[in-house]
Protein backbone atom coordinates (compact mmCIF):
# COMPACT_ATOMS: atom_id res chain seq x y z
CA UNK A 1 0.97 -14.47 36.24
CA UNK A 2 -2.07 -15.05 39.08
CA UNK A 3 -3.22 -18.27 40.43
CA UNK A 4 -6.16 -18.99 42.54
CA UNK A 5 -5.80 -18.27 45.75
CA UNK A 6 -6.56 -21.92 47.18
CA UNK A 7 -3.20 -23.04 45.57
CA UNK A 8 -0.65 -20.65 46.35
CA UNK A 9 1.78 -20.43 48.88
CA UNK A 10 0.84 -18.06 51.57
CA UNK A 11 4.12 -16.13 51.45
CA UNK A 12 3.85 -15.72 47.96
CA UNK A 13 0.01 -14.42 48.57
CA UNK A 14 1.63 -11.85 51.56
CA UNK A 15 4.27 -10.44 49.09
CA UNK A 16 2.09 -10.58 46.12
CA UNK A 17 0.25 -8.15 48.28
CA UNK A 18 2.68 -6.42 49.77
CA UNK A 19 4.01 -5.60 45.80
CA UNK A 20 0.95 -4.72 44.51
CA UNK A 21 0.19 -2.87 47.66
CA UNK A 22 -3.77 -3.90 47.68
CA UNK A 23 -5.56 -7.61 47.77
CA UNK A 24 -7.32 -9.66 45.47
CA UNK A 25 -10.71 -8.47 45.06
CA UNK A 26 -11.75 -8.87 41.01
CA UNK A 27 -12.14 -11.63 38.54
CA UNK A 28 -11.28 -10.26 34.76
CA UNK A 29 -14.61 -9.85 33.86
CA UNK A 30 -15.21 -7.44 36.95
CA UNK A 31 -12.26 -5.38 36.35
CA UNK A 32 -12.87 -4.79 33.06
CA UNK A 33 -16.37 -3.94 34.14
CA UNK A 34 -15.20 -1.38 37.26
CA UNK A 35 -12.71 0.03 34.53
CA UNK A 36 -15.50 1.16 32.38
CA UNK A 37 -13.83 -1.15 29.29
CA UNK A 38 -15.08 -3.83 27.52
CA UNK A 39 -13.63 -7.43 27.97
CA UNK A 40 -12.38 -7.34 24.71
CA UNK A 41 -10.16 -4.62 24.85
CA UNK A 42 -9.05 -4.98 28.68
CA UNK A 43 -7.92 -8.60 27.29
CA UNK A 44 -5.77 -7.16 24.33
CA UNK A 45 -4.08 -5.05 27.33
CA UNK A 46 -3.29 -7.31 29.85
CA UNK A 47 -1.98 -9.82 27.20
CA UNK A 48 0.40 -6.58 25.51
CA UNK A 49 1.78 -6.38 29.04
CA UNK A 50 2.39 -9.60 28.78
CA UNK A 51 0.14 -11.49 31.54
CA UNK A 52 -1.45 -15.04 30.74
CA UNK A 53 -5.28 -15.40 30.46
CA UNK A 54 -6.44 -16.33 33.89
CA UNK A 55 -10.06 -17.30 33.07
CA UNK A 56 -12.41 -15.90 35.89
CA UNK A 57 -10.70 -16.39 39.00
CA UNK A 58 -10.65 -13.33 41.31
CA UNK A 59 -6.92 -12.54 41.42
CA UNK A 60 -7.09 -8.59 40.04
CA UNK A 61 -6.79 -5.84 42.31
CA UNK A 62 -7.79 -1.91 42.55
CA UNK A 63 -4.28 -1.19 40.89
CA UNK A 64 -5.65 -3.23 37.62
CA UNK A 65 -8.52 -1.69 37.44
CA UNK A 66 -6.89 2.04 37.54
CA UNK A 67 -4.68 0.57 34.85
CA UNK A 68 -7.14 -0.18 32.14
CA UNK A 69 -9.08 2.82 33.57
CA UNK A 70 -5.93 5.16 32.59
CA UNK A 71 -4.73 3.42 29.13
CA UNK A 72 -8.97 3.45 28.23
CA UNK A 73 -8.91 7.16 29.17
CA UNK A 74 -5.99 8.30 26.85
CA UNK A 75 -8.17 6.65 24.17
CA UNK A 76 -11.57 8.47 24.43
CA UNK A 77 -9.43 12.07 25.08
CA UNK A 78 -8.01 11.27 21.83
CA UNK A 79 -4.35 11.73 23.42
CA UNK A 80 -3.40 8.05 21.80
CA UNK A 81 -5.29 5.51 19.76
CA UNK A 82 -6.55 2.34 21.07
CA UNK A 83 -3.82 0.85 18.72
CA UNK A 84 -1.00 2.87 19.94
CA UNK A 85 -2.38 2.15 23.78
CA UNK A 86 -2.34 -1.65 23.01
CA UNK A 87 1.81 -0.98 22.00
CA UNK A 88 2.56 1.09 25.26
CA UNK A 89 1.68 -1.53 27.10
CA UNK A 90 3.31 -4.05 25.05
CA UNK A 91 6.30 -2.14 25.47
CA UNK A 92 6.07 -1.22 29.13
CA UNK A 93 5.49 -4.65 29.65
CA UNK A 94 8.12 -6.03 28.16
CA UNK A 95 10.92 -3.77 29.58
CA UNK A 96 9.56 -4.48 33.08
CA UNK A 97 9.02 -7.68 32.58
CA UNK A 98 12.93 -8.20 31.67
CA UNK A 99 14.10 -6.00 34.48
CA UNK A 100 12.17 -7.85 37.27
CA UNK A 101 13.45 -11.13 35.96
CA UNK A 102 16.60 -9.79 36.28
CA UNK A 103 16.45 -8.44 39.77
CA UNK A 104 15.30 -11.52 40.86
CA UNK A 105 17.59 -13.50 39.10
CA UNK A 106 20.55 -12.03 39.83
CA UNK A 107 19.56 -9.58 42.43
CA UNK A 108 17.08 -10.54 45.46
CA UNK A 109 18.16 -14.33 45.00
CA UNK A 110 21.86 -13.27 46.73
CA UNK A 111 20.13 -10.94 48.94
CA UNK A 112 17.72 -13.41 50.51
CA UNK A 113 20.66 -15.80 51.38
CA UNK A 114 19.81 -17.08 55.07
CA UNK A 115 22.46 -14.82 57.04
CA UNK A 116 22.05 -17.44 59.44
CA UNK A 117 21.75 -21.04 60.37
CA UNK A 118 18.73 -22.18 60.77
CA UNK A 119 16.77 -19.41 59.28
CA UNK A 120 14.89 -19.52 56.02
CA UNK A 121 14.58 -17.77 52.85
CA UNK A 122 10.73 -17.14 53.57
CA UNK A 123 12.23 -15.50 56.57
CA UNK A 124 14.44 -13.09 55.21
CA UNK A 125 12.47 -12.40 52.27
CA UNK A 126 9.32 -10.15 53.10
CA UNK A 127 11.21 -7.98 55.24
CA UNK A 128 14.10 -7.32 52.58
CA UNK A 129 11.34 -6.65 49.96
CA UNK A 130 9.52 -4.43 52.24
CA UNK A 131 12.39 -2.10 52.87
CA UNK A 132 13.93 -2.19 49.06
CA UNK A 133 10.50 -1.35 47.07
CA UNK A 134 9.68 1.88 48.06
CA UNK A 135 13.38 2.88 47.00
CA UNK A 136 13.85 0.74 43.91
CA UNK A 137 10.25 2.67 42.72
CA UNK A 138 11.74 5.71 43.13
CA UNK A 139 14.70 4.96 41.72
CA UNK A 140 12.91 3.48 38.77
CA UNK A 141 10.74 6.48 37.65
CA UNK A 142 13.94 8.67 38.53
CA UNK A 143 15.52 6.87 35.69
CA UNK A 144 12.61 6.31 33.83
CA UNK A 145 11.93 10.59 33.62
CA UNK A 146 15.85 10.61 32.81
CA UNK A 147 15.59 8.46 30.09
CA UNK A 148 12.04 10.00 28.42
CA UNK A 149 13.75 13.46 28.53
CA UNK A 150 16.85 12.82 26.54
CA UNK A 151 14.71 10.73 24.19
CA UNK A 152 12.52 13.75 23.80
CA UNK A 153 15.13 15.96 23.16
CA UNK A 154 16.51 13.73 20.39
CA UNK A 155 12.67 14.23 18.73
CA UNK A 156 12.11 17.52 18.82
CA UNK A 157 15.58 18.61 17.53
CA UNK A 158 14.78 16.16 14.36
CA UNK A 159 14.46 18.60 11.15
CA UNK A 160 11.05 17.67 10.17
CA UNK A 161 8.09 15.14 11.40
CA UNK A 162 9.52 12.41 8.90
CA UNK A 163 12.62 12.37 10.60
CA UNK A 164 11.19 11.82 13.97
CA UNK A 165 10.40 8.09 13.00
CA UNK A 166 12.82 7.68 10.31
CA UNK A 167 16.37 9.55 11.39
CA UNK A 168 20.13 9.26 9.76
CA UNK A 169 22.04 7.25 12.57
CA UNK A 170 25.15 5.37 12.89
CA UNK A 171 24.48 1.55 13.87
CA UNK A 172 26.89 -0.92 15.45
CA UNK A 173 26.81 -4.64 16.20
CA UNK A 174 29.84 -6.34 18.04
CA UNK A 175 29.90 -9.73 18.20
CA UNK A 176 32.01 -12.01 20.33
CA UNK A 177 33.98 -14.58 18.01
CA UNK A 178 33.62 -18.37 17.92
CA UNK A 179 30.79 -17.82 20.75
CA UNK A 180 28.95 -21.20 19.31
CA UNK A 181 32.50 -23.39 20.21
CA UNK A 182 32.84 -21.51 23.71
CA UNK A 183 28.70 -22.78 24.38
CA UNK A 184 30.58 -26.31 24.00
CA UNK A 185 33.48 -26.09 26.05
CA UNK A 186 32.39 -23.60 29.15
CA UNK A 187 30.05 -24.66 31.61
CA UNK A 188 26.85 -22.91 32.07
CA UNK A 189 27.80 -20.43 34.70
CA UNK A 190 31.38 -19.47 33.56
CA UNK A 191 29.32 -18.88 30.80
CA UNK A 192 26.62 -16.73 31.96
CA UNK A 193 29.13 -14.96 33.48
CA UNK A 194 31.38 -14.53 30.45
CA UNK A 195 28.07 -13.22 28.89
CA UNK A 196 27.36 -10.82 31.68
CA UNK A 197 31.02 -9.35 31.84
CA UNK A 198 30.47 -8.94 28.04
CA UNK A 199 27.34 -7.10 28.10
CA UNK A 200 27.91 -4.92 31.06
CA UNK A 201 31.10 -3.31 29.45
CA UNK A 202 29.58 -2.83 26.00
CA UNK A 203 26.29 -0.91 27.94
CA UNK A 204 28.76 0.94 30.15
CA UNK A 205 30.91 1.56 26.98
CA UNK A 206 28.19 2.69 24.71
CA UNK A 207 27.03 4.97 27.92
CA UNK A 208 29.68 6.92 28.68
CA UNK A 209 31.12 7.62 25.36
CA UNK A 210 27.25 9.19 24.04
CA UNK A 211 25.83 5.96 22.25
CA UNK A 212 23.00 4.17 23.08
CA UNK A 213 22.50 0.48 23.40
CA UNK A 214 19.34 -0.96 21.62
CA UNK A 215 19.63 -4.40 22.82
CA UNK A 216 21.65 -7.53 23.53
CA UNK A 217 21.98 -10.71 22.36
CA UNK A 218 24.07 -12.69 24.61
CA UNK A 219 27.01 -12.86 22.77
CA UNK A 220 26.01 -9.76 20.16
CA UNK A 221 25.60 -6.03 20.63
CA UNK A 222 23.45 -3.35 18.90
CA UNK A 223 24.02 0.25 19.31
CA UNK A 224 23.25 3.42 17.88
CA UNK A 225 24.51 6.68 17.63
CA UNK A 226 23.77 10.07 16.14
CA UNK A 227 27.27 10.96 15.34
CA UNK A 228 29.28 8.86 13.34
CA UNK A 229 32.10 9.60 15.28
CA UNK A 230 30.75 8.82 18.67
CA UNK A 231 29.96 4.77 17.17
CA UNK A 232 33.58 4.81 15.87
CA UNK A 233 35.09 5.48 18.93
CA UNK A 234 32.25 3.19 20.78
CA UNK A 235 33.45 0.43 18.55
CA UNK A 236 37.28 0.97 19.03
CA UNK A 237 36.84 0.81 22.73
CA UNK A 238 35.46 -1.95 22.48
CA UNK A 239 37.58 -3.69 20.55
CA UNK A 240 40.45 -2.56 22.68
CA UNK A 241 38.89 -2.99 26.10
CA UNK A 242 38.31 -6.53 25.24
CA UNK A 243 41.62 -7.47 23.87
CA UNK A 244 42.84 -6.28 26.93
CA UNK A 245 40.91 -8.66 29.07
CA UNK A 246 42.41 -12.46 28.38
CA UNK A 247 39.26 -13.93 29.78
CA UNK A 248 37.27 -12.76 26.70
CA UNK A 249 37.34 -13.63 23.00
CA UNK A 250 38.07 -11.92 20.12
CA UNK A 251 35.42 -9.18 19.31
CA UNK A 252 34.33 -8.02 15.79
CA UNK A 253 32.33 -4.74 14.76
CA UNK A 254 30.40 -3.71 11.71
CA UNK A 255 29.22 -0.23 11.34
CA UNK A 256 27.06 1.05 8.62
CA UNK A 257 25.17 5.11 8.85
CA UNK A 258 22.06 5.77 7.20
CA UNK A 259 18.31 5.90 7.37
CA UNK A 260 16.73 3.73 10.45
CA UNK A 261 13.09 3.41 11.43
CA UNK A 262 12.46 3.09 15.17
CA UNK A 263 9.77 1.34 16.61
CA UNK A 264 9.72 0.65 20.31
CA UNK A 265 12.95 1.36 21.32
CA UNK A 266 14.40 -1.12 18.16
CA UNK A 267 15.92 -0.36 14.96
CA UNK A 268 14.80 -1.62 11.70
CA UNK A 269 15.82 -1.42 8.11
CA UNK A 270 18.53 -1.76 5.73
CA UNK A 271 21.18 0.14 7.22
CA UNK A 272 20.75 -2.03 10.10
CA UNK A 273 20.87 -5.43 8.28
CA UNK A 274 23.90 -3.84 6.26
CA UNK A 275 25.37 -3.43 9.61
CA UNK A 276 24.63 -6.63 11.10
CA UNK A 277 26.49 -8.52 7.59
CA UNK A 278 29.60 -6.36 7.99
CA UNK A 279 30.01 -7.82 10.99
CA UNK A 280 29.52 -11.23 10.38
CA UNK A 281 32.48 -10.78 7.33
CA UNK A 282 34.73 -8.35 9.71
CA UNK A 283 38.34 -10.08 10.91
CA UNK A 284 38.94 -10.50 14.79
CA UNK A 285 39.62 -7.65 16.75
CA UNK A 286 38.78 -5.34 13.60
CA UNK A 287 35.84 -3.01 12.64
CA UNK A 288 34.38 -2.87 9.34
CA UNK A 289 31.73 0.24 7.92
CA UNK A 290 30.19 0.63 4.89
CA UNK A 291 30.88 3.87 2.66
CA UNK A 292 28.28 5.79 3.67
CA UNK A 293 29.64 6.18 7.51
CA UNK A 294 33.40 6.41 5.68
CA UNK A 295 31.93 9.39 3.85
CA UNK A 296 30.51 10.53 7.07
CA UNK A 297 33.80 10.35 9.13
CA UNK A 298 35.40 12.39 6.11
CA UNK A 299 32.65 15.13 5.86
CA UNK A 300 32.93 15.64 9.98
CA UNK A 301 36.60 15.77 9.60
CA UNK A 302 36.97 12.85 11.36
CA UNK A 303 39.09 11.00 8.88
CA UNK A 304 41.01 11.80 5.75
CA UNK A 305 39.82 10.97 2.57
CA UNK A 306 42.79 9.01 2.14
CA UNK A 307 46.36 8.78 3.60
CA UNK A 308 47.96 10.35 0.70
CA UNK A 309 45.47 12.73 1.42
CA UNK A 310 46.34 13.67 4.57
CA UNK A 311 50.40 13.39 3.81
CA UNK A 312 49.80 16.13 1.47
CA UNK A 313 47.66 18.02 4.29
CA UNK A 314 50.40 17.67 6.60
CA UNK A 315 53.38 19.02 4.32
CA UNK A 316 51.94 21.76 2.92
CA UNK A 317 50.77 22.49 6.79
CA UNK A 318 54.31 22.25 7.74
CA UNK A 319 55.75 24.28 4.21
CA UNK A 320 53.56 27.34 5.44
CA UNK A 321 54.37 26.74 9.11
CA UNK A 322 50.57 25.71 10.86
CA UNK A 323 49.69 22.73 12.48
CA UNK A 324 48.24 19.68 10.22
CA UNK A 325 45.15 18.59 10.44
CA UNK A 326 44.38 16.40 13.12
CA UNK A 327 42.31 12.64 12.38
CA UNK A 328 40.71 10.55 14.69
CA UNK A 329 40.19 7.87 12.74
CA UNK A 330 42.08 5.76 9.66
CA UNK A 331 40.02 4.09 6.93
CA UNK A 332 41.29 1.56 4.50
CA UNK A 333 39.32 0.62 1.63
CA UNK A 334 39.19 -3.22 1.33
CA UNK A 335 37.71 -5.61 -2.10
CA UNK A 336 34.47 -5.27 -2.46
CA UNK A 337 32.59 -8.23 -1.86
CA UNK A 338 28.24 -9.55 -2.72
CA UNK A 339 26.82 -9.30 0.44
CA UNK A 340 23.26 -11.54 0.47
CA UNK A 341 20.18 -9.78 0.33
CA UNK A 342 21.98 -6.18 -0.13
CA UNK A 343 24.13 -6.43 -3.27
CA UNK A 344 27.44 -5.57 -3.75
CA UNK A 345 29.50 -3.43 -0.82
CA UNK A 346 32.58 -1.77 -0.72
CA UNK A 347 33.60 -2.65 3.08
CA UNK A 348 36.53 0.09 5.10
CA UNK A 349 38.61 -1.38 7.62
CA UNK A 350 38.70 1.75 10.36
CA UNK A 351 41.21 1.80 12.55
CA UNK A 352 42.80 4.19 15.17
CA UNK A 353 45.01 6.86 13.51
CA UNK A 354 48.58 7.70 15.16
């Protein structure tokens, strides 16, 4: 993360600086000192945020200090304790840390093309920084506040505290098929950009229809929803967008709806693992869910019961003159099957209903 100043390239230094917006002025030890913290903790900080150990060389600046300074001070007000500090910045870090890789990556690297012959990178890149990072900051908390106020909406309308950390949710994992074989045959852009296509759809996907996406996994999904509904028709789209697209392979969902613990923007527990095995036992192009989010579909009226069901619905609609029922959704209940680790399941094939 820092380097001693002796070593590093003097562009590097000038945007380091120009980022950070102050110099080098503190070794560790010092900052933790001017922060009013003891090494100890200001150590288990900086290494949740994910930066190395650095010894004692002097590369911290004001901005670290006021850092520790302002996670220290939510500690002794009480507002969050020192354990709970130590896993915002864990979690800050690690979000930012992914997003600046990526902008560099796949953002400032095609920026700072020469535009010219003859010119340099170096040359192009401390202007182009200096006129994007005053927006991109904006832009960032502008998001960020967007974000934190839907998420706190979805806490405070949980029934009770329990539910805050442990809620009902739908889960969904889609998985590209025979990924492993395409690693052989593709070469290593086609397939970064097969992966990139892939993932970008599923976010937008799982955006726009009310989902939201918990993580990727290069060739895997995982989403969440709050409505079982809203994951079926996340997972349908998907499965449909794809085929649609010949570049991509065949796509498989599982779905499963029950009780999920959150931690750090993840999902944990068995309804998630159930989730994750329907998928890996779903055919191509299909979506498989457990019976708890079949039962769900049914109770929303999302589904019928059962086709017979809903041929009955519809005839005695039509005998007294009224409309029938309208589904969303089909479900099909398929041979139940030992699933490791989680017993024996009773998988639905859902599909589209005509």
């Amino acid at each position: 993360m820092y380097a001693d100043d002796s070593g590093d390239d003097p562009l590097a230094l000038r945007l380091e600086q120009l980022i950070l917006g102050a110099e080098r002025r503190y070794t560790p030890f010092q900052a933790a000192r001017s922060a009013g913290v003891s090494m100890e903790l200001a150590s288990r900080f900086w290494r949740a945020m994910g930066f190395a150990d650095i010894g004692q060389a002097k590369a911290l600046t004001e901005a670290d200090v006021l850092a520790l300074r302002r996670l220290a001070g939510l500690v002794e007000a009480g507002l969050l304790s020192e354990a709970m500090a130590v896993q915002v910045a864990r979690s800050t870090g690690q979000t930012t840390a992914r997003l600046a890789e990526w902008q560099i990556d796949s953002f400032l690297e095609g920026l700072t093309e020469p535009p010219e012959p003859g010119m340099t990178r170096t040359e192009v890149t401390y202007p182009l920084v200096e006129l994007l990072l005053p927006e991109l900051e904006e832009f960032l908390v502008y998001v960020w506040r967007r974000q934190l106020a839907a998420a706190t909406g979805r806490v405070v309308q949980a029934a009770d505290d329990e539910e805050m950390v442990d809620r009902r949710l739908a889960v969904g994992f889609a998985d590209l098929v025979g990924f492993t074989r395409l690693t052989r045959r593709m070469e290593e852009e086609e397939l970064g950009e097969l992966v990139e296509a892939f993932e970008t759809t599923a976010a937008d996907l799982v955006a726009a229809h009310g989902g939201r996406l918990i993580k990727t996994l290069g060739d895997e999904v995982l989403y969440a929803a709050d409505d079982a509904g809203v994951a079926a028709e996340i997972a349908l789209r998907l499965i449909e967008t794809m085929a649609n697209d010949e570049t991509m392979p065949e796509l498989r969902v599982g779905i499963a709806f029950g009780t999920v613990t959150t931690r750090m923007g993840d999902v944990f527990g068995t309804t998630v693992n159930l989730a994750s095995r329907l998928t890996s036992i779903a055919p191509k192009d299909a979506v498989l869910v457990d019976g708890a989010f079949a039962e769900e579909l049914t109770r929303t009226g999302d589904a019928p019961a059962s086709e017979a069901e809903a041929a009955e619905e519809a005839a005695a609609a039509e005998k007294e003159g009224e409309e029938p029922p309208v589904y969303r959704f089909a479900l099909q209940p398929m041979w139940q099957r030992a699933v490791r680790g989680l017993g024996v399941v009773e998988p639905w094939l859902m599909s589209r209903r005509n």
